[in-house]
Protein backbone atom coordinates (compact mmCIF):
# COMPACT_ATOMS: atom_id res chain seq x y z
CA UNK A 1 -29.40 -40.24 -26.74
CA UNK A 2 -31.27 -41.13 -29.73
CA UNK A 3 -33.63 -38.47 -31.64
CA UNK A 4 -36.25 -39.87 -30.82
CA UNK A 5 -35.68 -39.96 -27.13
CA UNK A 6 -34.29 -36.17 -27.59
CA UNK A 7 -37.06 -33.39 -25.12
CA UNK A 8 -36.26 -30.48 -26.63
CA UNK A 9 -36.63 -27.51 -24.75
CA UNK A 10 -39.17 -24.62 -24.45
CA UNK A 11 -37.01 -22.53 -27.64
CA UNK A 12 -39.32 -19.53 -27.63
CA UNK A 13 -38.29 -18.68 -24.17
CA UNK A 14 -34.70 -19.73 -24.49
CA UNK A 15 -33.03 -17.26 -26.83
CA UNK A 16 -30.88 -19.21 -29.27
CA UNK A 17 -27.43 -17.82 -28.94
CA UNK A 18 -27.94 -18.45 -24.88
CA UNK A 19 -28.67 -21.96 -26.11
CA UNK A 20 -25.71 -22.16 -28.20
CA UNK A 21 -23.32 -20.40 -25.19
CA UNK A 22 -24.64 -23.36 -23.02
CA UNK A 23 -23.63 -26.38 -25.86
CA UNK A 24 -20.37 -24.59 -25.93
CA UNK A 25 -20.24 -25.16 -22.62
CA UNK A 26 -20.38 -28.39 -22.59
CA UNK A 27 -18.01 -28.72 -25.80
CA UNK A 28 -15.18 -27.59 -24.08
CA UNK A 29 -15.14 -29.35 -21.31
CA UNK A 30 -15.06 -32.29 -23.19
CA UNK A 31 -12.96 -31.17 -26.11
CA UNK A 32 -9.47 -32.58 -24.90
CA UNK A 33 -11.00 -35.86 -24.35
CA UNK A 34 -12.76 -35.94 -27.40
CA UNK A 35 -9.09 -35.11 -29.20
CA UNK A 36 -6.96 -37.74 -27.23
CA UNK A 37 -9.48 -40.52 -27.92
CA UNK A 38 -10.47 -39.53 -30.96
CA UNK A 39 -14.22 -39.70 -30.26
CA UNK A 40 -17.26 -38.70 -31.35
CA UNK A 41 -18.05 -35.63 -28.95
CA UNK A 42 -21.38 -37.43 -27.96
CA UNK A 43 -22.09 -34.93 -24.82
CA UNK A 44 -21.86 -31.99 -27.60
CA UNK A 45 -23.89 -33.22 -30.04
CA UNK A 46 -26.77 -34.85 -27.13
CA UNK A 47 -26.69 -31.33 -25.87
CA UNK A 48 -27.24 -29.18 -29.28
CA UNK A 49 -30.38 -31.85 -29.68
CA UNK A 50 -32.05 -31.14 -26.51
CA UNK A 51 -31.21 -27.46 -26.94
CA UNK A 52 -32.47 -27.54 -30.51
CA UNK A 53 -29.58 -26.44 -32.07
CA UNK A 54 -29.92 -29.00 -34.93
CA UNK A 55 -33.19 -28.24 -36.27
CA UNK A 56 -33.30 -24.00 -35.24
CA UNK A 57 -32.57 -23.40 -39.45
CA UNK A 58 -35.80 -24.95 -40.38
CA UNK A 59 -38.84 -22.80 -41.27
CA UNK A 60 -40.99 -21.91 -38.56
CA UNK A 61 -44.02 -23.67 -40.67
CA UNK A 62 -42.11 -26.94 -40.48
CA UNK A 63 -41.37 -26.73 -36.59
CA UNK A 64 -37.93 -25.10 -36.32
CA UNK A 65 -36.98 -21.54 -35.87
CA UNK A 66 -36.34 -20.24 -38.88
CA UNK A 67 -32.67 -19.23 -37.83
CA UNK A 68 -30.91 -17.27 -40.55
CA UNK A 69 -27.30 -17.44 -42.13
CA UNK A 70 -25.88 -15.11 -40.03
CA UNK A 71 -27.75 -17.83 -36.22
CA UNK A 72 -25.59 -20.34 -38.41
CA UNK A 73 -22.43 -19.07 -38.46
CA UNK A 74 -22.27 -17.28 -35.23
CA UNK A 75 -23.31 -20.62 -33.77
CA UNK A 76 -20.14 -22.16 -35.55
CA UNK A 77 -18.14 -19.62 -34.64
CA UNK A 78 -19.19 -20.02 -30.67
CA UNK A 79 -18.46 -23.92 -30.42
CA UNK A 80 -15.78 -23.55 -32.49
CA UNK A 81 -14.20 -21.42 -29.89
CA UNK A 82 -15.17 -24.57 -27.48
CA UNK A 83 -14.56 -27.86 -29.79
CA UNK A 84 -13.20 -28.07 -33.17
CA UNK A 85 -14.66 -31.13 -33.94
CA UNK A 86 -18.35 -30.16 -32.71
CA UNK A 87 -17.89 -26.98 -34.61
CA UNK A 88 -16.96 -28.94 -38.09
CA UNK A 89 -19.97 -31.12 -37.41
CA UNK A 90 -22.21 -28.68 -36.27
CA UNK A 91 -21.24 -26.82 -39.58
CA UNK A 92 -21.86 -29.81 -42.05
CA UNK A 93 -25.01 -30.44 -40.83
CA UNK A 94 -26.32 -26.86 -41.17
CA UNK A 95 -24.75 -27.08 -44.73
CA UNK A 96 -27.32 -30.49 -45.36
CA UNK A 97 -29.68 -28.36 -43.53
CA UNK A 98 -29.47 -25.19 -45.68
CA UNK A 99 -29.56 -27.47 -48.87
CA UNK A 100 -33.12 -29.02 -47.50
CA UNK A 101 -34.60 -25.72 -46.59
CA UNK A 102 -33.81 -24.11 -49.69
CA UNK A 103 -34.21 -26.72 -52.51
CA UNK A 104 -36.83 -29.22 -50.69
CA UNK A 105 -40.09 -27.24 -50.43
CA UNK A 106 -42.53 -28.56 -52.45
CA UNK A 107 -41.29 -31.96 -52.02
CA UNK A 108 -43.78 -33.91 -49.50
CA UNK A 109 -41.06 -35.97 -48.84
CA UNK A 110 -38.53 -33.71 -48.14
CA UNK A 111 -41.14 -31.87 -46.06
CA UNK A 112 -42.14 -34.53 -43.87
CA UNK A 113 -38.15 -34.89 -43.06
CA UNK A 114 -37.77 -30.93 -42.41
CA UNK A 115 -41.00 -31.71 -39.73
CA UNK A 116 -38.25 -34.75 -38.79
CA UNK A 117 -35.70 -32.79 -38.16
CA UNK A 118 -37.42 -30.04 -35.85
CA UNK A 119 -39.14 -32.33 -34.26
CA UNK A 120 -36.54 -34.69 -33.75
CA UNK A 121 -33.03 -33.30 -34.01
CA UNK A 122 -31.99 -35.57 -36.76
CA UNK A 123 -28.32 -35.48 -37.20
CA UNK A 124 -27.61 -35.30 -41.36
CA UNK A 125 -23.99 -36.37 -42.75
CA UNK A 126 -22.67 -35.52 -45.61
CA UNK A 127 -21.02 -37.89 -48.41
CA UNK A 128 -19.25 -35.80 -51.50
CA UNK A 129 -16.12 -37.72 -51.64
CA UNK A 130 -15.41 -40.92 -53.44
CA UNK A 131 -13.33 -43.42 -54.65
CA UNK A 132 -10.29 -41.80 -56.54
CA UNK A 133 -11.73 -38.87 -57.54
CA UNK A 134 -9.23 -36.71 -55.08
CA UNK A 135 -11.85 -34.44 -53.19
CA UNK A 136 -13.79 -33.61 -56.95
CA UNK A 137 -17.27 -32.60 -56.01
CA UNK A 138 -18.33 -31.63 -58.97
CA UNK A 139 -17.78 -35.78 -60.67
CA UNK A 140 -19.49 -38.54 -59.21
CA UNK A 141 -18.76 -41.85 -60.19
CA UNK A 142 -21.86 -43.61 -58.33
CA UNK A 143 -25.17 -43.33 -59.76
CA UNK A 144 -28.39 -43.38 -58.85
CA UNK A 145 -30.92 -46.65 -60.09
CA UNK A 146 -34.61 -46.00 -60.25
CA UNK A 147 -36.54 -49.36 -60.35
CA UNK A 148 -40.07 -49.99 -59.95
CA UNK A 149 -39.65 -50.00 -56.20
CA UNK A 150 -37.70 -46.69 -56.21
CA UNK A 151 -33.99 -45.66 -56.27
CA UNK A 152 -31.22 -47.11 -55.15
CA UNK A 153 -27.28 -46.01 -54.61
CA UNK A 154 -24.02 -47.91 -53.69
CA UNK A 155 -20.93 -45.25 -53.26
CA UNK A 156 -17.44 -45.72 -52.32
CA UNK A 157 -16.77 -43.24 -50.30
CA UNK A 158 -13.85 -42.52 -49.10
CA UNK A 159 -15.27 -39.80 -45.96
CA UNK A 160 -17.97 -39.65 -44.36
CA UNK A 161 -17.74 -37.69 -41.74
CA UNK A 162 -19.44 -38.56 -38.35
CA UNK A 163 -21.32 -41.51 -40.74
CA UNK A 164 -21.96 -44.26 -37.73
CA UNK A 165 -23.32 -41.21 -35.41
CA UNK A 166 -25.46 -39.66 -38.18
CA UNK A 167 -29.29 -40.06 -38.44
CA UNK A 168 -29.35 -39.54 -42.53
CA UNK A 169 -26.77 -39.20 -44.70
CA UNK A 170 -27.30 -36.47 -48.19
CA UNK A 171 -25.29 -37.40 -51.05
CA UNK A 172 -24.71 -36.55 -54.64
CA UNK A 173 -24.41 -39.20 -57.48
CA UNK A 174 -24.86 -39.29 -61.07
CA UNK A 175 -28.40 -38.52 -62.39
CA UNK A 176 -28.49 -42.16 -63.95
CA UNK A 177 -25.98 -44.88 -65.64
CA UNK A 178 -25.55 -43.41 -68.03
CA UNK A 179 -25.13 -40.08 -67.03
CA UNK A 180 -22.15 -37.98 -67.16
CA UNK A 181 -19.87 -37.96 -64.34
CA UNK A 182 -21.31 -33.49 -63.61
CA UNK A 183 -24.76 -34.42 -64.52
CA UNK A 184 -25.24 -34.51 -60.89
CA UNK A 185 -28.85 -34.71 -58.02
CA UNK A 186 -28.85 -34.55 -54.77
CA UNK A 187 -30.46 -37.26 -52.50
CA UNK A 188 -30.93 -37.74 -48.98
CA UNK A 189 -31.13 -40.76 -47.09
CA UNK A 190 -32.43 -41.46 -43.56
CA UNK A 191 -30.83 -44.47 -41.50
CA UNK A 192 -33.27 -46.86 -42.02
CA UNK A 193 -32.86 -46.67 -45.84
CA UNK A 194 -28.74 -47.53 -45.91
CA UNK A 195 -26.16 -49.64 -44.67
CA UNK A 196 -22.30 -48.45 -43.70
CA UNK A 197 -19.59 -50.88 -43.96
CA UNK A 198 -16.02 -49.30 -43.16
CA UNK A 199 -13.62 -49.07 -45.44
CA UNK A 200 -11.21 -46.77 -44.34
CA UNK A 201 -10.11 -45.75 -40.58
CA UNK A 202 -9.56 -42.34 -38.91
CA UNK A 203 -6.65 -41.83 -37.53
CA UNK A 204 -5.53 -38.02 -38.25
CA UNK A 205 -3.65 -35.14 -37.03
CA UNK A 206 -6.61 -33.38 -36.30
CA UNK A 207 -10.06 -32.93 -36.12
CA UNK A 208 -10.56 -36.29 -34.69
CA UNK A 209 -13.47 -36.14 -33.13
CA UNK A 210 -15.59 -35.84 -36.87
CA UNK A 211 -14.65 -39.37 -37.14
CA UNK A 212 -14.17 -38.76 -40.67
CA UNK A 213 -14.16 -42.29 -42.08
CA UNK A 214 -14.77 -44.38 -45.30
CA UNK A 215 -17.87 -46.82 -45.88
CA UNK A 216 -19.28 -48.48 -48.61
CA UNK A 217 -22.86 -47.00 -49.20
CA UNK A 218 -25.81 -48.97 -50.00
CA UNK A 219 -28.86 -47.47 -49.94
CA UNK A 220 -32.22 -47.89 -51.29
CA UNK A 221 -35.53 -45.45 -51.23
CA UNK A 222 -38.15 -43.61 -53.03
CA UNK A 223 -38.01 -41.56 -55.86
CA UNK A 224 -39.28 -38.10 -53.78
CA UNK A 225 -35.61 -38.51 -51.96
CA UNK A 226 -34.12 -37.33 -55.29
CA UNK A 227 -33.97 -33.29 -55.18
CA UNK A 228 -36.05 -32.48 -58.14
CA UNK A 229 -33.42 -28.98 -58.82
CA UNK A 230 -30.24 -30.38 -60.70
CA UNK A 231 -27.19 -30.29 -58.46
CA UNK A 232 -24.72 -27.94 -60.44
CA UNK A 233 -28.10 -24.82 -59.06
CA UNK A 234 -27.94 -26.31 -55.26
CA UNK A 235 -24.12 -26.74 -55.82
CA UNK A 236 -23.76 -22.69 -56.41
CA UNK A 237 -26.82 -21.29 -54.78
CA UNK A 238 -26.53 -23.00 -51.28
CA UNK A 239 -24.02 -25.77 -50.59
CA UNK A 240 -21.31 -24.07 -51.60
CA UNK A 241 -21.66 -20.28 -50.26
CA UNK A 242 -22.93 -21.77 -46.72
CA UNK A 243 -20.23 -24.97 -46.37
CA UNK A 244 -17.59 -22.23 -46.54
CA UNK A 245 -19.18 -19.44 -44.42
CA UNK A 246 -20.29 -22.15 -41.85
CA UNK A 247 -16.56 -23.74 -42.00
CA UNK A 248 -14.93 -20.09 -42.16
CA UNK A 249 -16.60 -19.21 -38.90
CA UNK A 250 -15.88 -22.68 -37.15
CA UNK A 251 -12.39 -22.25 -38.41
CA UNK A 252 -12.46 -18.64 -37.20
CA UNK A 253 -13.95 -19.32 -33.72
CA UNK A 254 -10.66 -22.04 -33.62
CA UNK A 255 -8.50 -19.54 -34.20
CA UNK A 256 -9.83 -17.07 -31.38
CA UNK A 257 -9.58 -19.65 -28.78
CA UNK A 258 -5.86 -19.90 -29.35
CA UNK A 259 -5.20 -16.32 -29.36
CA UNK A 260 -7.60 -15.78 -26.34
CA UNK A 261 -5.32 -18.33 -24.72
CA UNK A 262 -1.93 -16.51 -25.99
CA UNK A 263 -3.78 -13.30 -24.15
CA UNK A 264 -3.84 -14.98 -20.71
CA UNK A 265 0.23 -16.62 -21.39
CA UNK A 266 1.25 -12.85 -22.30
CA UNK A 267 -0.75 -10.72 -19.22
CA UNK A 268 0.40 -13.76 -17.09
CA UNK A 269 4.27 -13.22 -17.98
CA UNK A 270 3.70 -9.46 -18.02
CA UNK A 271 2.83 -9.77 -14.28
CA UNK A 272 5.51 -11.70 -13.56
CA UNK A 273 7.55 -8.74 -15.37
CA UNK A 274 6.49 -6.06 -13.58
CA UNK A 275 4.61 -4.82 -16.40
CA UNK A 276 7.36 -5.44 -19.09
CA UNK A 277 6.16 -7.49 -22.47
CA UNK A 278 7.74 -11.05 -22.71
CA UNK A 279 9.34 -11.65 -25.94
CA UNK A 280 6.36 -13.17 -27.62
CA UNK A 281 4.08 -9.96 -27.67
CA UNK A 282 4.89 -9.26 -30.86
CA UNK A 283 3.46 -12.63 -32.43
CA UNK A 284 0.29 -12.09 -29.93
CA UNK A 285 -0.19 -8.92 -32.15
CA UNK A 286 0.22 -10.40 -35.52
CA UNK A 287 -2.04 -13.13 -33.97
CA UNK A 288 -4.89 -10.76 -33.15
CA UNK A 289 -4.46 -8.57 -36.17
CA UNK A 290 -4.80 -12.08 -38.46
CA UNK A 291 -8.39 -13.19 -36.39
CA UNK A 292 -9.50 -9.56 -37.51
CA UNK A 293 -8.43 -10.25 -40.77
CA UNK A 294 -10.59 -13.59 -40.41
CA UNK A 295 -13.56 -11.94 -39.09
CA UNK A 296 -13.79 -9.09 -41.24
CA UNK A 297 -13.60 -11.78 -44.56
CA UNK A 298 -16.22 -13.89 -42.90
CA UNK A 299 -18.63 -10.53 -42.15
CA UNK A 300 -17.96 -9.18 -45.93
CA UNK A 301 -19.00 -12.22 -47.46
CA UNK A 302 -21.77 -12.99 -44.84
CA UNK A 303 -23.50 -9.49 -45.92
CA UNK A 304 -22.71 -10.49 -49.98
CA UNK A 305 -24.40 -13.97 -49.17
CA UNK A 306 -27.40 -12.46 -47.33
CA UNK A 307 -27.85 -9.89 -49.71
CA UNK A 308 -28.33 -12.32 -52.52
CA UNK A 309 -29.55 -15.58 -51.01
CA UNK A 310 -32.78 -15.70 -52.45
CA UNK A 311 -31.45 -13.74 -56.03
CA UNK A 312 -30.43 -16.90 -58.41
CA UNK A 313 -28.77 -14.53 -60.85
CA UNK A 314 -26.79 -12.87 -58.30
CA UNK A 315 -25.46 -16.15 -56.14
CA UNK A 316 -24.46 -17.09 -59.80
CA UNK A 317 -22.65 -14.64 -60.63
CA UNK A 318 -18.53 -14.67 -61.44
CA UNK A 319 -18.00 -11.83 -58.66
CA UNK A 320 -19.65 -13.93 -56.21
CA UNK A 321 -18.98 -17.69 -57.51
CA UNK A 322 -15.16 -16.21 -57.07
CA UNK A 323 -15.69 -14.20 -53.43
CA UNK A 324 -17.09 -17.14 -51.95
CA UNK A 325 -15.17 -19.78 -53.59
CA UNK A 326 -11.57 -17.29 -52.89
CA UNK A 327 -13.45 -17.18 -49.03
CA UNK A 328 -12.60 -20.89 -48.18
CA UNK A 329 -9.39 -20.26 -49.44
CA UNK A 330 -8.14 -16.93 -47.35
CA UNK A 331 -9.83 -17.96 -44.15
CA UNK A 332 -8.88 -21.57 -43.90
CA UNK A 333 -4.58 -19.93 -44.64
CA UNK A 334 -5.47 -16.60 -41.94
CA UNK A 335 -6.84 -19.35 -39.38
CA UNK A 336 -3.32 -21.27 -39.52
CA UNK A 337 -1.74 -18.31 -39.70
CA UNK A 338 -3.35 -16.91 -36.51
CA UNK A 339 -2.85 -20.12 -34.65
CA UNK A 340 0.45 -20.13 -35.33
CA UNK A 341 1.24 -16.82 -33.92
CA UNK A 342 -0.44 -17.93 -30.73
CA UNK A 343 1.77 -20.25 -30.25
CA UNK A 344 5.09 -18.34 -31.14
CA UNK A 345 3.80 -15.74 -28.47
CA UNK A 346 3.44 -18.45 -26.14
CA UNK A 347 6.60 -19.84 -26.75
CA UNK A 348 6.97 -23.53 -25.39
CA UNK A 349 3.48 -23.23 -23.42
CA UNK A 350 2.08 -23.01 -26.70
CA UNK A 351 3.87 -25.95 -27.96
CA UNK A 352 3.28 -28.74 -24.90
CA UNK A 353 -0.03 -30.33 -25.29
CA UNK A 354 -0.20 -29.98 -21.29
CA UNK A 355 -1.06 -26.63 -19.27
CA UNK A 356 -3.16 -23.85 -19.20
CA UNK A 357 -1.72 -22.11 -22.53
CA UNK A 358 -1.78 -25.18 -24.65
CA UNK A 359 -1.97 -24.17 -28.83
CA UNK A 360 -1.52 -27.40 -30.04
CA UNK A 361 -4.96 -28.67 -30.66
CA UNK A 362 -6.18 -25.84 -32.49
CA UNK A 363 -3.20 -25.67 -34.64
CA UNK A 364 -3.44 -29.46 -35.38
CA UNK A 365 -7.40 -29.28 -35.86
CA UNK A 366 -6.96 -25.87 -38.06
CA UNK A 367 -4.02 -27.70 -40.04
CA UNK A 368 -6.88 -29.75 -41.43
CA UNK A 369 -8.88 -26.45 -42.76
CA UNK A 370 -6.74 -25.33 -46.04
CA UNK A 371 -7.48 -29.50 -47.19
CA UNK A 372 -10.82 -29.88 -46.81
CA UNK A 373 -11.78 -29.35 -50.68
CA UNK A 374 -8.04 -28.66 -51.13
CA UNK A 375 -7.14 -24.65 -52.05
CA UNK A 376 -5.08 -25.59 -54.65
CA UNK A 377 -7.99 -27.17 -56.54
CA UNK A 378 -10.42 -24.17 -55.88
CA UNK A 379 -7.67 -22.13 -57.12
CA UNK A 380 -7.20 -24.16 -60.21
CA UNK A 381 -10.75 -24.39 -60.92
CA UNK A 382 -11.48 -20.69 -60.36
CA UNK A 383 -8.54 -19.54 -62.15
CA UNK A 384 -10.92 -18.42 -65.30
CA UNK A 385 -13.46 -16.62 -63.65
CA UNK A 386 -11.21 -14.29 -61.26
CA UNK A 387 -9.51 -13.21 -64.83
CA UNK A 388 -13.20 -12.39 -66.49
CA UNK A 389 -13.81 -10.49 -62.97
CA UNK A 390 -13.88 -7.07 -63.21
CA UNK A 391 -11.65 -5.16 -60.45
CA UNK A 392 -13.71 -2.92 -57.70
CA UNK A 393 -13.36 0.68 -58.27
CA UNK A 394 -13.71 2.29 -55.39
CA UNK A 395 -13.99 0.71 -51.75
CA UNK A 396 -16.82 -0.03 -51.09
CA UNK A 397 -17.86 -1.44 -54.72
């Protein structure tokens, strides 16, 4: 189904987390297939279009809903429960979307594409990585020409997730030629302005069904597609805290489906026991004691990010630049680790990709998480600011 041929649905009758329990729906039933075949999960994504799902963060004034951080992520976290892959995708596009909200108003251009994507349910990719520079956001290589027909853009990059599916893609480049490699804007593209031609294939442990991979990038537009706000402001004040509270909670939601299915394997062999705990019980506990972990990171820096989102000083701060930053990091290791321990209590039922108490998916897509913007590199490049950080002083601080 194509945007334009998407009906949405009467939304102000529909609640939106009903909406989102009914995508889900449809998510997992598909979610094995969409694995095995390493597909785009086309049902998924059709179905969060006519239910709305992909324009419900725009402003009310531009046609969405006006859904909030905390819609976002609890939306993540529900169809990442169902489909990893529909989560992750779901997740980058409400990271594009937050970027647009935020930094577009007062562009007529950017406007007109907000109206676009309510209207429509525009599907928006992301392209940050390139060439060789190993996952650096914060460097582009490509930059962007302004002519006197308008800009143009041709960028190596090496992922592009869900890029032949997507409607637009937004991508950062350098500001000019001759530019530095951080003096950095933010553009976005719709599909009639570019052309894709692969580069690079797909073929991963996980998380197959993002289709994750590399084209060549041409692209040509108008000057209003060009954020007017440098990148290094949208880079700490939106893209960053909401990519890695949207992924936390899609990586979160993961991890609950595979200890909600180690729950079933242990009451199951308990049964069969006569009420005595198989071996496994033990790693069913450290499983559920990791999700709440998971959960109660995610909530912490939810209520930081909320409490800030529209205070530049305080979204720039160390304290939070290294909370949000150290947030990627913890939740994508506590997700593995929870996984993990689902399978351990599940014991070989875990470990067969057949059967009712499979935990190999979810392991293989959450395998993916602790890569994506690799921790060792936020570690590395945060290193500084956790040492000027002062230490809380009481709990609650």
């Amino acid at each position: 189904m194509t945007p334009a041929a998407a009906v949405p649905l009467r939304h102000d009758i529909v609640p939106l987390s009903q909406r989102v329990a009914q995508v889900a729906a449809i998510a997992s039933a598909d979610a094995d297939s969409v694995d095995k075949e390493s597909r785009f999960p086309r049902a998924a994504l059709d179905a969060a279009r006519q239910h709305g799902l992909l324009g419900a963060q725009i402003p009310v004034e531009f046609g969405g809903e006006g859904a909030s951080i905390y819609d976002i992520t609890e939306m993540c976290y529900a169809l990442g429960r169902a489909c990893a892959s529909t989560a992750m995708i779901v997740a980058m596009h409400q990271t594009k979307v937050a970027c647009l909200v935020r930094h577009g108003r007062g562009s007529a251009w950017h406007e007109q594409l907000m109206r676009r994507i309510a209207g429509e349910q525009m599907l928006l990719a992301s392209s940050t990585t390139e060439g060789n520079n190993g996952g650096n956001i914060r460097a582009s290589a490509a930059a962007i020409e302004v002519t006197a027909e308008g800009v143009s853009l041709v960028r190596n990059a090496t992922v592009i997730s869900y890029g032949a599916e997507a409607d637009g893609v937004m991508t950062i480049a350098r500001r000019a030629s001759d530019a530095s490699a951080s003096d950095q804007v933010l553009v976005v593209f719709t599909k009639d302005d570019y052309t894709l031609t692969p580069t690079l294939g797909w073929e991963t442990l996980g998380m197959r069904g993002t289709c994750s991979a590399g084209f060549e990038l041409k692209a040509n537009g108008v000057v209003g597609q060009v954020f007017a706000e440098p990148y290094d402001r949208i880079h700490a004040q939106t893209m960053t805290p909401v990519a890695h509270l949207s992924w936390s909670s899609a990586w979160a939601g993961i991890a609950a489906a595979s200890v909600e299915r180690a729950q079933a394997f242990i009451r199951k062999a308990a049964r069969g026991a006569d009420g005595q705990m198989p071996p496994g019980a033990a790693h069913y506990n450290s499983a559920k004691m990791s999700l709440l972990k998971l959960r109660a990171l995610i909530s912490a820096n939810l209520d930081a990010y909320a409490a800030h989102e529209y205070d530049d000083r305080g979204l720039g701060s160390l304290e939070f630049q290294s909370a949000i930053n150290l947030l990627k990091v913890e939740a994508s290791d506590l997700a593995v680790a929870t996984a993990m321990s689902a399978m351990r209590a599940c014991g070989l039922s875990g470990y067969r990709n057949d059967g009712d108490f499979t935990v190999g998916r979810h392991l293989r897509d959450l395998l993916s998480a602790p890569l994506m913007i690799n921790n060792d590199r936020i570690l590395a490049n945060i290193a500084t600011a956790s040492l000027m950080s002062a230490v809380p002083s009481s709990l609650r601080d």
